[in-house]
Structures are given as C-alpha cells and as structure tokens.
C-alpha atoms as a PDB file:
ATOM      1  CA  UNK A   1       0.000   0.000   0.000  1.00  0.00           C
ATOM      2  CA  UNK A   2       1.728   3.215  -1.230  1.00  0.00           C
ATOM      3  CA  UNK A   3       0.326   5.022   1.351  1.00  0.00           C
ATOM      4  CA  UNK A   4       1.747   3.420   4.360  1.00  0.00           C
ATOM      5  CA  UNK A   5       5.302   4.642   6.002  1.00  0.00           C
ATOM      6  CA  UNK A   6       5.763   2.319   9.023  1.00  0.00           C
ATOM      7  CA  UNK A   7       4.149   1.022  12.378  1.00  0.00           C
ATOM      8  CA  UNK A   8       5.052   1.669  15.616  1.00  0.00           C
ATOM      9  CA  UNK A   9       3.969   0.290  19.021  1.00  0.00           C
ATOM     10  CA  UNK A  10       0.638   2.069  19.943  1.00  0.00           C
ATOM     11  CA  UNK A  11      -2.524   0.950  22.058  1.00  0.00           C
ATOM     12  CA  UNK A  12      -5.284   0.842  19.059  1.00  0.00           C
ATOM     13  CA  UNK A  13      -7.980   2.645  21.290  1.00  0.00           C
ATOM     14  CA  UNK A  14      -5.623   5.490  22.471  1.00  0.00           C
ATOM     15  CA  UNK A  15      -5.325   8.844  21.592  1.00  0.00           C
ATOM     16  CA  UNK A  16      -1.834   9.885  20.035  1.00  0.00           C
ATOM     17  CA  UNK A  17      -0.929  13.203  18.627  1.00  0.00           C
ATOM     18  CA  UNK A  18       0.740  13.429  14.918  1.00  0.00           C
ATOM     19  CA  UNK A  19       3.704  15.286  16.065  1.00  0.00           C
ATOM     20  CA  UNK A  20       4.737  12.672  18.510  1.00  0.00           C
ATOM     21  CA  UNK A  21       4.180   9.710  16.515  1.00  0.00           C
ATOM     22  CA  UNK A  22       5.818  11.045  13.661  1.00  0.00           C
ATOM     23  CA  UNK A  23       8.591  11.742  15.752  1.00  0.00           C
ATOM     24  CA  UNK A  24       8.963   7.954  17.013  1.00  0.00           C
ATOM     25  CA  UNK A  25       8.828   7.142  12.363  1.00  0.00           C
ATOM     26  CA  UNK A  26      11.669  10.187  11.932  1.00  0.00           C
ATOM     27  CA  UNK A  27       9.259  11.755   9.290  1.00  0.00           C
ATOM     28  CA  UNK A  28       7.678  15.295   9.526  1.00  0.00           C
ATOM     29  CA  UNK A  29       4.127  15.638  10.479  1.00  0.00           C
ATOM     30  CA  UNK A  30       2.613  17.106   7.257  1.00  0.00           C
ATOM     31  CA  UNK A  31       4.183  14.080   5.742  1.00  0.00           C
ATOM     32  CA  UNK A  32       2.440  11.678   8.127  1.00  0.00           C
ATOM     33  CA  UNK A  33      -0.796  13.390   7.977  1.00  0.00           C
ATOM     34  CA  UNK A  34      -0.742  13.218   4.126  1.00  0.00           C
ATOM     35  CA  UNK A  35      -0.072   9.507   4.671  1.00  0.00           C
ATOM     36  CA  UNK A  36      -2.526   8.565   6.772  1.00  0.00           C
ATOM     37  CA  UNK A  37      -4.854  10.376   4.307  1.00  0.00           C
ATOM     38  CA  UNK A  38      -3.969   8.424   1.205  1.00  0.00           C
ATOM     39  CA  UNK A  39      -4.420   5.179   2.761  1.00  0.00           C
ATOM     40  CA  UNK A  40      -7.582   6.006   3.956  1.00  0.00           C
ATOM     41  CA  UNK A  41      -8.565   6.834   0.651  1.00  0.00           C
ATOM     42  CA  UNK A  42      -7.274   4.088  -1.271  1.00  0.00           C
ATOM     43  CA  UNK A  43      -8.539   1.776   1.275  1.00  0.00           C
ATOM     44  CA  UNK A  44     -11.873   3.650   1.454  1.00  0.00           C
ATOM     45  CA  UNK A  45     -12.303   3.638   5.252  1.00  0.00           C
ATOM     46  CA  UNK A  46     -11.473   6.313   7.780  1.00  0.00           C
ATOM     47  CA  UNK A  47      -8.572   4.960  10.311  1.00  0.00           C
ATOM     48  CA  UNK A  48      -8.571   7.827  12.746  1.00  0.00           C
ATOM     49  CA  UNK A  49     -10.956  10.248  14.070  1.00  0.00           C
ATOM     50  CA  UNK A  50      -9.074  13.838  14.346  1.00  0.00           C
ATOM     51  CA  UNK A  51      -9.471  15.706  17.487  1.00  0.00           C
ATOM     52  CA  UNK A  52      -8.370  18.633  19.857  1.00  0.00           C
ATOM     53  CA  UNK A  53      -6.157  16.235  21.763  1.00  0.00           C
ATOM     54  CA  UNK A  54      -4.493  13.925  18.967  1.00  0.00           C
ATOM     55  CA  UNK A  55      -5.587  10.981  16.825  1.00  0.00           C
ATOM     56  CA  UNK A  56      -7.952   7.852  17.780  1.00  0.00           C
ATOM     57  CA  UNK A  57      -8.242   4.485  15.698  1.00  0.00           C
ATOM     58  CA  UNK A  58     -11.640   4.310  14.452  1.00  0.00           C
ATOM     59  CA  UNK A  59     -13.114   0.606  14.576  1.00  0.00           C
ATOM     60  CA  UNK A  60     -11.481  -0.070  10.956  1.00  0.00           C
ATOM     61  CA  UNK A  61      -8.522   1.054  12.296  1.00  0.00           C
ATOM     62  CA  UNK A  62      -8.132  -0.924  14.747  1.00  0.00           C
ATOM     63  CA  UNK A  63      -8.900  -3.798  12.668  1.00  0.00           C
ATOM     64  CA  UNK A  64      -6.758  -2.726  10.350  1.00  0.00           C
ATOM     65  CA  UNK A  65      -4.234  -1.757  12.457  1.00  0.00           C
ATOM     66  CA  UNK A  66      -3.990  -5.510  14.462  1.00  0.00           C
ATOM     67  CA  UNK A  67      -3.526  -7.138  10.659  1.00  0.00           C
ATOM     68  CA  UNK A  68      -0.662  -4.797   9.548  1.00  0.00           C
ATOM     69  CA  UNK A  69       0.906  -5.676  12.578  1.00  0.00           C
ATOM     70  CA  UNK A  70       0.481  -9.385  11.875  1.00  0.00           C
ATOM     71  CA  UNK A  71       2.113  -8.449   8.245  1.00  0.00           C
ATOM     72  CA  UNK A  72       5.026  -7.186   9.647  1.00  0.00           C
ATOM     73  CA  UNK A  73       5.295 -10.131  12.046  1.00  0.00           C
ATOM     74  CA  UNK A  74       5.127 -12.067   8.862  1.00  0.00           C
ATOM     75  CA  UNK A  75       7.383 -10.668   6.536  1.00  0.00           C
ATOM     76  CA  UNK A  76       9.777 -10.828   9.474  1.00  0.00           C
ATOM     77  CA  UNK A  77       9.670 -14.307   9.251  1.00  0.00           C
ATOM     78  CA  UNK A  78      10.445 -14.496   5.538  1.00  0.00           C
ATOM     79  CA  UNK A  79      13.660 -12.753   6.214  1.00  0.00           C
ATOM     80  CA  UNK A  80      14.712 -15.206   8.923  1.00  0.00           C
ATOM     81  CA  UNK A  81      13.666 -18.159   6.422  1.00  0.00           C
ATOM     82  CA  UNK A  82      15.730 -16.638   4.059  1.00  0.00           C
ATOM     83  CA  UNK A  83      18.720 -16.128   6.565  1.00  0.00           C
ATOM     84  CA  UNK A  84      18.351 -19.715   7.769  1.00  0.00           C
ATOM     85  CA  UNK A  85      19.401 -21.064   3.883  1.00  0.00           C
ATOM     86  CA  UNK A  86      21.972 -18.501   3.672  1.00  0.00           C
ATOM     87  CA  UNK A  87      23.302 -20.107   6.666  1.00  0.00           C
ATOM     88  CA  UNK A  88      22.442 -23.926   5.692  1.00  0.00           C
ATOM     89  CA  UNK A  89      20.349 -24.421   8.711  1.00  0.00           C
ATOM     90  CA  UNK A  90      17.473 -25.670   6.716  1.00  0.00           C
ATOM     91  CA  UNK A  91      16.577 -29.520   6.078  1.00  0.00           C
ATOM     92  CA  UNK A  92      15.408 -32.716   7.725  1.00  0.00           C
ATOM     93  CA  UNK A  93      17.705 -34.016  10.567  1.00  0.00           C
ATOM     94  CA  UNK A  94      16.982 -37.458  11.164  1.00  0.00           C
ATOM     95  CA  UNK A  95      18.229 -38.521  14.329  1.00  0.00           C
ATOM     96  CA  UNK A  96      17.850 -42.250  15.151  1.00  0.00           C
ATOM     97  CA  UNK A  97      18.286 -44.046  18.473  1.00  0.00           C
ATOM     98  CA  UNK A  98      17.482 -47.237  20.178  1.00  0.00           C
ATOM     99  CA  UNK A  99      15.874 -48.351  22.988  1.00  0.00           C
ATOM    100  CA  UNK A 100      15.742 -45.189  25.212  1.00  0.00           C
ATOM    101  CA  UNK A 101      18.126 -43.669  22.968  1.00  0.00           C
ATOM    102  CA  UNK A 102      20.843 -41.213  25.730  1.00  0.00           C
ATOM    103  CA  UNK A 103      17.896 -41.045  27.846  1.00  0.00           C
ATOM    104  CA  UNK A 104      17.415 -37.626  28.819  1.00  0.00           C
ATOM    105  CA  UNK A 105      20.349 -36.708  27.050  1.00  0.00           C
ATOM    106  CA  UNK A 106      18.308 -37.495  23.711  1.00  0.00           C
ATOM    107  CA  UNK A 107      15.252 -35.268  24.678  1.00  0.00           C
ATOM    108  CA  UNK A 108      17.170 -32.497  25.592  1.00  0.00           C
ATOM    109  CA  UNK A 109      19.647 -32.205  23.060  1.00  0.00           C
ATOM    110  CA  UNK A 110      16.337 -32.763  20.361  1.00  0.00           C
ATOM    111  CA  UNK A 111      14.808 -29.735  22.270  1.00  0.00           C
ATOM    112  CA  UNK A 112      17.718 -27.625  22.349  1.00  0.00           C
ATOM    113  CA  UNK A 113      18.394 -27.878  18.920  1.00  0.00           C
ATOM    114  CA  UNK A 114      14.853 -27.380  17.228  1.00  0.00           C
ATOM    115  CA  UNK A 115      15.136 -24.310  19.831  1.00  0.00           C
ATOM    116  CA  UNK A 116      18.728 -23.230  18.129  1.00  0.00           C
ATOM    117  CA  UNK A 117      17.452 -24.314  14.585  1.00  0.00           C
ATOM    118  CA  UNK A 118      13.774 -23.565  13.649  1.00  0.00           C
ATOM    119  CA  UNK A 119      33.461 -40.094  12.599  1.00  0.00           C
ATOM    120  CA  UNK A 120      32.574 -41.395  16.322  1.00  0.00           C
ATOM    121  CA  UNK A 121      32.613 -39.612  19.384  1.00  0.00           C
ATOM    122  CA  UNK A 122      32.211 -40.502  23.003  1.00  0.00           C
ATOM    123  CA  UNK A 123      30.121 -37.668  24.368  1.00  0.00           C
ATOM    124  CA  UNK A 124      28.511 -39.125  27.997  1.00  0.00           C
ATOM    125  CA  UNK A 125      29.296 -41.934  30.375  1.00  0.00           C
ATOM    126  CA  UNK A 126      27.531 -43.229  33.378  1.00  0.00           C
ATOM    127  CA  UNK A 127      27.616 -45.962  35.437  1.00  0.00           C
ATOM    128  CA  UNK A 128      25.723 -49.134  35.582  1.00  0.00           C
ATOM    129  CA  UNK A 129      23.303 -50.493  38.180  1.00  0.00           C
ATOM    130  CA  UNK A 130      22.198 -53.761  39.385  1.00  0.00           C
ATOM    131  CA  UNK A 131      18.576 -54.582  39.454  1.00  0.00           C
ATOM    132  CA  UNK A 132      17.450 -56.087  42.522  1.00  0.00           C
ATOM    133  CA  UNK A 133      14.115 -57.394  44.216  1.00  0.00           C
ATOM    134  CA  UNK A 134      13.450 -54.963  46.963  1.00  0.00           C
ATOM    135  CA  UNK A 135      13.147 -57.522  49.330  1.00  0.00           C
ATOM    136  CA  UNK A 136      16.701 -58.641  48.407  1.00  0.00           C
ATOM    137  CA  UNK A 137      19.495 -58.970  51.383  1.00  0.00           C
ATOM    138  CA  UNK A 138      21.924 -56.218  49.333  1.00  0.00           C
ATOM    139  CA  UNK A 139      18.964 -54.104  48.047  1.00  0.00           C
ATOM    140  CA  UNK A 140      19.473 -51.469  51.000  1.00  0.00           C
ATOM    141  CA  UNK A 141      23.250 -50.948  50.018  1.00  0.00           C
ATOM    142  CA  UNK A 142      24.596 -47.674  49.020  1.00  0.00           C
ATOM    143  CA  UNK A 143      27.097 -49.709  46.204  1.00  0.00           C
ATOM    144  CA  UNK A 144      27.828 -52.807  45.806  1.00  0.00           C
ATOM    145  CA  UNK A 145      30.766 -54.832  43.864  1.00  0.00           C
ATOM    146  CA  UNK A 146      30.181 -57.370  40.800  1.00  0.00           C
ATOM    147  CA  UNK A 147      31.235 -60.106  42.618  1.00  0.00           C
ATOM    148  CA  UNK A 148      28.836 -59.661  45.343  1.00  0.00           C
ATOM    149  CA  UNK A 149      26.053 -60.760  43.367  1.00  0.00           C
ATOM    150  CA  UNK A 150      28.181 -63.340  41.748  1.00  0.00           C
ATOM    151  CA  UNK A 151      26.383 -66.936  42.703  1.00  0.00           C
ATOM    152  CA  UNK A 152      23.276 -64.776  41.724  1.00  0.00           C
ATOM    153  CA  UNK A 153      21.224 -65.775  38.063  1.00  0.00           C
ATOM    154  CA  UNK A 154      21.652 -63.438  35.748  1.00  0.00           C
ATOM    155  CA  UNK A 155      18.483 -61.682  33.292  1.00  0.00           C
ATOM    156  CA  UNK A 156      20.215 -62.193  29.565  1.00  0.00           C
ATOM    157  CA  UNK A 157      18.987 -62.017  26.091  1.00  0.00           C
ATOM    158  CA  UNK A 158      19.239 -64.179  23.264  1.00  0.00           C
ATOM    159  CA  UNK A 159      18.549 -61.789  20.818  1.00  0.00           C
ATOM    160  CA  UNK A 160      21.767 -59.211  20.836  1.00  0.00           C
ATOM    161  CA  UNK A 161      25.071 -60.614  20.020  1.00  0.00           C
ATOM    162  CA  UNK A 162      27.201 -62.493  22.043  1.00  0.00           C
ATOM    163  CA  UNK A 163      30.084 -59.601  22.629  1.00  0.00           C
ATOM    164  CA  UNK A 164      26.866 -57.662  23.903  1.00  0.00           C
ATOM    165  CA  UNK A 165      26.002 -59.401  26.113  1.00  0.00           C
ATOM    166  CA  UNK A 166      29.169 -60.574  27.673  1.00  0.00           C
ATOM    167  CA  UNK A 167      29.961 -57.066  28.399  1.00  0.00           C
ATOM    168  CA  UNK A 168      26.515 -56.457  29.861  1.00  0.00           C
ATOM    169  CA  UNK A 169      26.863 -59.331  32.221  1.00  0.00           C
ATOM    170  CA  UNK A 170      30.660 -58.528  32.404  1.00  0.00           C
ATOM    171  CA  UNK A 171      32.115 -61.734  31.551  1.00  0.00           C
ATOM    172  CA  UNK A 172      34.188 -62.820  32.307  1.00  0.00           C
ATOM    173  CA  UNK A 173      33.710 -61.188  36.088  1.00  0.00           C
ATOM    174  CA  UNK A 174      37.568 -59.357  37.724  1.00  0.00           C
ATOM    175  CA  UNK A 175      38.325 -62.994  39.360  1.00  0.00           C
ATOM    176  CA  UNK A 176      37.817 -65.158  36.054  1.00  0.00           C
ATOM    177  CA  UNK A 177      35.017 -66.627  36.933  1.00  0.00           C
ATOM    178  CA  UNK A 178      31.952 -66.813  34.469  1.00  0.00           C
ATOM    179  CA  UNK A 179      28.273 -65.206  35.760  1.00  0.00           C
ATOM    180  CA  UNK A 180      25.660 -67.828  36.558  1.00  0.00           C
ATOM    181  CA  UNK A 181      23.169 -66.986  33.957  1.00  0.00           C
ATOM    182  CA  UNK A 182      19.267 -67.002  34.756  1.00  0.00           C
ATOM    183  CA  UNK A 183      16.431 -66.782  32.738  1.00  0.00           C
ATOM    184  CA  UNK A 184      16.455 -64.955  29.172  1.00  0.00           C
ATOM    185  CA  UNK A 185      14.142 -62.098  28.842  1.00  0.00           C
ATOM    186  CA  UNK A 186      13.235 -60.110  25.129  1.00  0.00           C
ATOM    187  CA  UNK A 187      12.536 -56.311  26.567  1.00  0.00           C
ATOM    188  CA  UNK A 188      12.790 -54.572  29.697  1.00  0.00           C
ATOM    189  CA  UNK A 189       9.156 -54.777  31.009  1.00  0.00           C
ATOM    190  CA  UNK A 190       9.294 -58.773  31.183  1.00  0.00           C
ATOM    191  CA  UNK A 191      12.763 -58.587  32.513  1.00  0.00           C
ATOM    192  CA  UNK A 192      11.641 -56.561  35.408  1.00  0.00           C
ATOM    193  CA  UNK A 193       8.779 -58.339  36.359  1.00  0.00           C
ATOM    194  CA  UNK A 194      11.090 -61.678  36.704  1.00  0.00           C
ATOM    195  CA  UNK A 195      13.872 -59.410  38.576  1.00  0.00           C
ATOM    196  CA  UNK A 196      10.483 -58.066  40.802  1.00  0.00           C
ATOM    197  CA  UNK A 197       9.572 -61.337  41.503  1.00  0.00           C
ATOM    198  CA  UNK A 198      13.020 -62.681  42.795  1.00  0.00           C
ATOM    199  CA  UNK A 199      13.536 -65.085  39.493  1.00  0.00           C
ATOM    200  CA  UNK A 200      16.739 -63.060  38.694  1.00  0.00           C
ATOM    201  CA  UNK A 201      18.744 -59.866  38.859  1.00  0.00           C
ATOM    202  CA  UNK A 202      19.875 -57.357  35.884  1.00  0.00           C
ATOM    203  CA  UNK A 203      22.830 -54.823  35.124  1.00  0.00           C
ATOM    204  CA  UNK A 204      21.535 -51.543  33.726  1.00  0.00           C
ATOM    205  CA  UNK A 205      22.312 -48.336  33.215  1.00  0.00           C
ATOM    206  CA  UNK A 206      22.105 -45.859  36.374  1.00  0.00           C
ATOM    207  CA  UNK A 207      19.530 -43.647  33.909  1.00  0.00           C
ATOM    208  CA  UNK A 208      17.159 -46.890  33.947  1.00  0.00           C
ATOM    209  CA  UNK A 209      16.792 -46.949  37.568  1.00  0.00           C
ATOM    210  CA  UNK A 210      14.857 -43.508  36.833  1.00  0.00           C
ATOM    211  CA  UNK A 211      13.187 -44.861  33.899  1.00  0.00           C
ATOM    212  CA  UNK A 212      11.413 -47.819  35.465  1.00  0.00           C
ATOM    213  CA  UNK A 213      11.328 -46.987  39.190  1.00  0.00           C
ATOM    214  CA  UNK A 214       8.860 -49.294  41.115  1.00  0.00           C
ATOM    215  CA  UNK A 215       8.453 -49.497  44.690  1.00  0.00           C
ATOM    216  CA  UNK A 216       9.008 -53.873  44.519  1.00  0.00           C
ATOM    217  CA  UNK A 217      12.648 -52.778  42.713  1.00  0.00           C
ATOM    218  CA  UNK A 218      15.658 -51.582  43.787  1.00  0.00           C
ATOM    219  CA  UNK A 219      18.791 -50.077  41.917  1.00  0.00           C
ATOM    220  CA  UNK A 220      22.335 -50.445  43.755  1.00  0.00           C
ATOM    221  CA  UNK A 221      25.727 -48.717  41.843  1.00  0.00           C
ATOM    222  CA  UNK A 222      28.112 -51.640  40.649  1.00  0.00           C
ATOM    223  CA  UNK A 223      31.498 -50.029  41.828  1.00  0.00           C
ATOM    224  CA  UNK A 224      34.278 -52.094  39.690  1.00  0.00           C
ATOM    225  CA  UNK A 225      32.503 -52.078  36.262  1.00  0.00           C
ATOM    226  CA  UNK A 226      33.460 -49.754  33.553  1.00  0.00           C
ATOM    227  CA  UNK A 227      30.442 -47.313  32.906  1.00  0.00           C
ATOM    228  CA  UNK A 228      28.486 -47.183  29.885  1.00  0.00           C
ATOM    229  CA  UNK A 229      29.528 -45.289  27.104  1.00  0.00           C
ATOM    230  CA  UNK A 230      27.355 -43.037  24.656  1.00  0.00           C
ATOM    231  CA  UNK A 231      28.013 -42.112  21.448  1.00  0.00           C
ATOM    232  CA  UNK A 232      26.957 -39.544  18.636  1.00  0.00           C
ATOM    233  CA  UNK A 233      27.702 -41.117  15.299  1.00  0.00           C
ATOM    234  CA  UNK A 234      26.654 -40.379  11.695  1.00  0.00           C
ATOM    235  CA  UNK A 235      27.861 -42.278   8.488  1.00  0.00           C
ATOM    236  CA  UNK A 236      31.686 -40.175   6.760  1.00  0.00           C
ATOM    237  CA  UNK A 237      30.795 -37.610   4.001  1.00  0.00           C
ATOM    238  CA  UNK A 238      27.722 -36.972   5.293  1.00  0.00           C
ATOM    239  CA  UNK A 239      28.174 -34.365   8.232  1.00  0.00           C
ATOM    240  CA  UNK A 240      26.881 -30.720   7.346  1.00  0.00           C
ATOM    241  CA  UNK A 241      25.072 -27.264   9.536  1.00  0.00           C
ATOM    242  CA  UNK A 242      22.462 -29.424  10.897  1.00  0.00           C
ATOM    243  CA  UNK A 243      24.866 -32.504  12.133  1.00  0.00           C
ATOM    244  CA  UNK A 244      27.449 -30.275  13.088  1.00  0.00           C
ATOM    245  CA  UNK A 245      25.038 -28.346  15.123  1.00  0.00           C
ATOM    246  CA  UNK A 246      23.488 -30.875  16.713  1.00  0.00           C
ATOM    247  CA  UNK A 247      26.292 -32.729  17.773  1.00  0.00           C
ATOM    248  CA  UNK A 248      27.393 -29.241  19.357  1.00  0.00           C
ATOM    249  CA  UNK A 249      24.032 -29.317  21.051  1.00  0.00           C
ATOM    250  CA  UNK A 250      24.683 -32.932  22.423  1.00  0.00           C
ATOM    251  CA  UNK A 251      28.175 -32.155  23.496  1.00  0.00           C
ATOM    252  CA  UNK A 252      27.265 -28.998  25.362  1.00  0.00           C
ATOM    253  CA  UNK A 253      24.433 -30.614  27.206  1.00  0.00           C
ATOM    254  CA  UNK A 254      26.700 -33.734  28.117  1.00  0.00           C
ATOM    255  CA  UNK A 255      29.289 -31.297  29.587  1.00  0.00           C
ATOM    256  CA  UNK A 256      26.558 -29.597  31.257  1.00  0.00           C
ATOM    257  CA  UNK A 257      25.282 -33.030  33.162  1.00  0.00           C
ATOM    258  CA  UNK A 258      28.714 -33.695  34.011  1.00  0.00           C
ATOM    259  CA  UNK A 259      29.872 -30.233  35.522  1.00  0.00           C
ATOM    260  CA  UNK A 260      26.011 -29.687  37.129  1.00  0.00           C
ATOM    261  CA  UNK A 261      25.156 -27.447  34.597  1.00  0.00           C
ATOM    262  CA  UNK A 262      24.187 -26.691  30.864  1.00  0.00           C
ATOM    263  CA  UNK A 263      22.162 -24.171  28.611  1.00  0.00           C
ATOM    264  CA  UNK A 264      18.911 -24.633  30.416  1.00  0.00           C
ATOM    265  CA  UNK A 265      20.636 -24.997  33.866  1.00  0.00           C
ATOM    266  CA  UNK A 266      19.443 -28.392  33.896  1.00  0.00           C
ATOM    267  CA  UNK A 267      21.024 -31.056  35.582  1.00  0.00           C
ATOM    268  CA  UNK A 268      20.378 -34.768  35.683  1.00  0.00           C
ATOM    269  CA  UNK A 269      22.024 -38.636  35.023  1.00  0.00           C
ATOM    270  CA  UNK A 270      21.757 -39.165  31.477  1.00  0.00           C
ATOM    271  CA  UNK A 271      22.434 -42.518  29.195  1.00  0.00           C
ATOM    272  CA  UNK A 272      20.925 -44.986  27.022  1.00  0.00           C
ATOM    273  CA  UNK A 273      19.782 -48.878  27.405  1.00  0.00           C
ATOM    274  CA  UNK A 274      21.356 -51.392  25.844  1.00  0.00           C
ATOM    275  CA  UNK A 275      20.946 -52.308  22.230  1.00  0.00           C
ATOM    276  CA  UNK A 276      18.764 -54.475  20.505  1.00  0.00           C
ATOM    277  CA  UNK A 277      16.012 -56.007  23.294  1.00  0.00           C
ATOM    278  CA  UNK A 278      14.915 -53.269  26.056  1.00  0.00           C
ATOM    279  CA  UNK A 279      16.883 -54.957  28.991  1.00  0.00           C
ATOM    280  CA  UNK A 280      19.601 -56.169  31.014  1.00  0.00           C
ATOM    281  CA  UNK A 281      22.476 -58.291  28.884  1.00  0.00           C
END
C-alpha cells in the first residue's frame, strides 16, 4: 500500500498526537498526515478520528491496524527463512536411536536444537546399576561390587550378540570366573517383572533406575565395572550445519550433566539402554 510509512507500538484505542508519533517514524508531520490520508482513501475507510487532543483508531482502524501488525510479524519471518538457507540451517535431521536412545540426554539435546534451529565420538558416560528385588538382602546398600552378586542368576537375552552381552553381564567377572546366567528375557518390562519377583537380577544403566522406578525394585551402583559409554555417530561424508550443530548441542548438554550445569541450567544422570532387546544383557 503506497500510502503506508511504518508502524510503531501504539494501544489501538488510544489517543496519540501526529507530532509525537511522527517523531517515534523520523518523518515530519505534514508528511504523516498526508499519509494517513492516502491510505484512507485508497482503502476507502477512515482509520482515525481527528481531534483537539491527537488521533484515535476508528473501529477499521483498529482492525486494520492488528492485521498490519500481523504483516510485519510475517514478513519478518520471511527474512529469517531466508537467513536460515543462507546459513544452511534448513533440512530434515533425522536422528535415530534405540531403545531409550541417551535417555534424557536425547530429549534435551532434540529440544535444544529445534530451539537453536527452527566419525565417532564418546560424548557421555555413566555408570551401571544392578537390578534387585526390593526384598533382596543387598537391596538397602549404598554400592555394591560385581562379585557380590556373583552366585546370583543373571536376566540375559538371546537376541543381541554375544560380545553384547558378555559385556553387559561382564564376563568374564575381575576374578575369572563366568556369571551364573538365569532366565532370558526379550525387553525390559518382562525382565523386570522376573527381577520383581526374585527369578533373577539385571545390570543396567544408572539412567534406567529412573526410567522404570517401582516401589518392589531396587537399583544399587556396581562399583568395579566400567560405565556405559554413549556415542553420537553419523555415516563419513555426510556431516553438514544441521549434524554439526546438533552434535554441538549434544556435546554442550553432556558437559553440562557432568559439571552440574548446561544451557537450560538443567542437571540430571543421562544414558541410554542397551541395544537391541529393552533390557539387562
């Protein structure tokens, strides 16, 4: 609309003078008056009502006024869309996980970078738990070693590969000796249920304990068992803006759980379950 010079912050129902407001667009006031005038008449509506102390919005204007607005809002958004492909920040980022992916570390860092963003690194460790009946004579223990619970059966799965699940079960265990493996289990909700009812016990990681707290369960710290280790990957040649940012996201929120801090002043254990079927090895 040729008419129009600019908007500026007003209350639609309040009187304004033309000086002032044409002060706050750095034009003159003849020049705004004239303005206001030819939009009125190519639009065919009076916008103000002229009087002793200023200028009013008339109904029209008002309604005119709140859609202008919502223009501006608009075409502010085009300029951002168009700064976003300047930048290569524009795309699908698929991020894939399994099971419960870095636990919270995965929600977060998906937050944090859809807030940012309208080879193989380790980027979080944490330690690993054992699940125990809560009736169980080492449930009330503040940590407890691997070979503590080492004449007890052992959850396992069938289902990941055999490295896996050696290493879950951490076999062999620091004196040589192999676990005594209980009943198999294919995800995490019939593995606690046999755990809950005293069939077995599990390794985990500590963010799991969190995950799938019940009051007939209890999670002890394995002290002598080399944490869990997270990691962001994504396949060579195909990193660009949106990887690269997001694995900044992931790495600043790791740090963050670490040092007891992070962009959102956050804190909390973070990891992932074990590959494959939701469970213990």
């Amino acid at each position: 609309m040729p008419g129009t010079v600019g908007f500026v912050p007003v209350a639609p129902g309040a009187p304004h003078t033309a000086t002032s407001t044409a002060q706050r667009l750095y034009v003159s006031q003849p020049a705004l008056s004239y303005a206001l005038k030819s939009l009125e008449s190519e639009l065919g509506v009076r916008l103000f009502d002229r009087h002793a102390g200023g200028v009013s919005a008339t109904a029209a204007g008002r309604d005119i006024i709140a859609e202008a607005l919502l223009t501006v809002r608009q075409s502010e958004r085009v300029a951002a869309a168009a700064e976003r492909h300047r930048r290569g920040e524009t795309g699908v980022l698929r991020v894939g996980f399994e099971a419960n992916g870095a636990g919270e570390l995965t929600t977060r860092a998906r937050a944090e970078f859809a807030r940012r963003h309208p080879g193989v690194r380790v980027v979080h460790t944490e330690p690993r738990v054992v699940g125990l009946p809560s009736g169980h004579a080492l449930a009330g223990r503040d940590e407890i070693s691997v070979l503590d619970v080492d004449n007890e059966p052992l959850m396992w799965t069938e289902r990941a590969p055999r490295a896996w699940v050696d290493w879950w079960a951490v076999n062999p265990r620091p004196d040589g000796s192999s676990p005594r493996w209980g009943p198999t289990n294919d995800n995490a909700e019939e593995m606690l249920e046999q755990v809950a009812e005293g069939s077995a016990i599990c390794f985990a990681p500590m963010t799991m304990a969190r995950y799938y707290a019940r009051p007939d369960l209890s999670w002890v710290p394995l002290t002598d068992v080399e944490p869990l280790r997270t990691v962001l990957a994504w396949v060579d040649g195909t990193d660009n803006n949106l990887v690269r940012g997001f694995a900044r996201v992931v790495r600043e929120l790791a740090a963050g759980a670490r040092t007891g801090s992070g962009p959102d002043d956050r804190t909390g254990t973070t990891g992932r379950l074990p590959d494959g079927p939701e469970g213990c090895p």
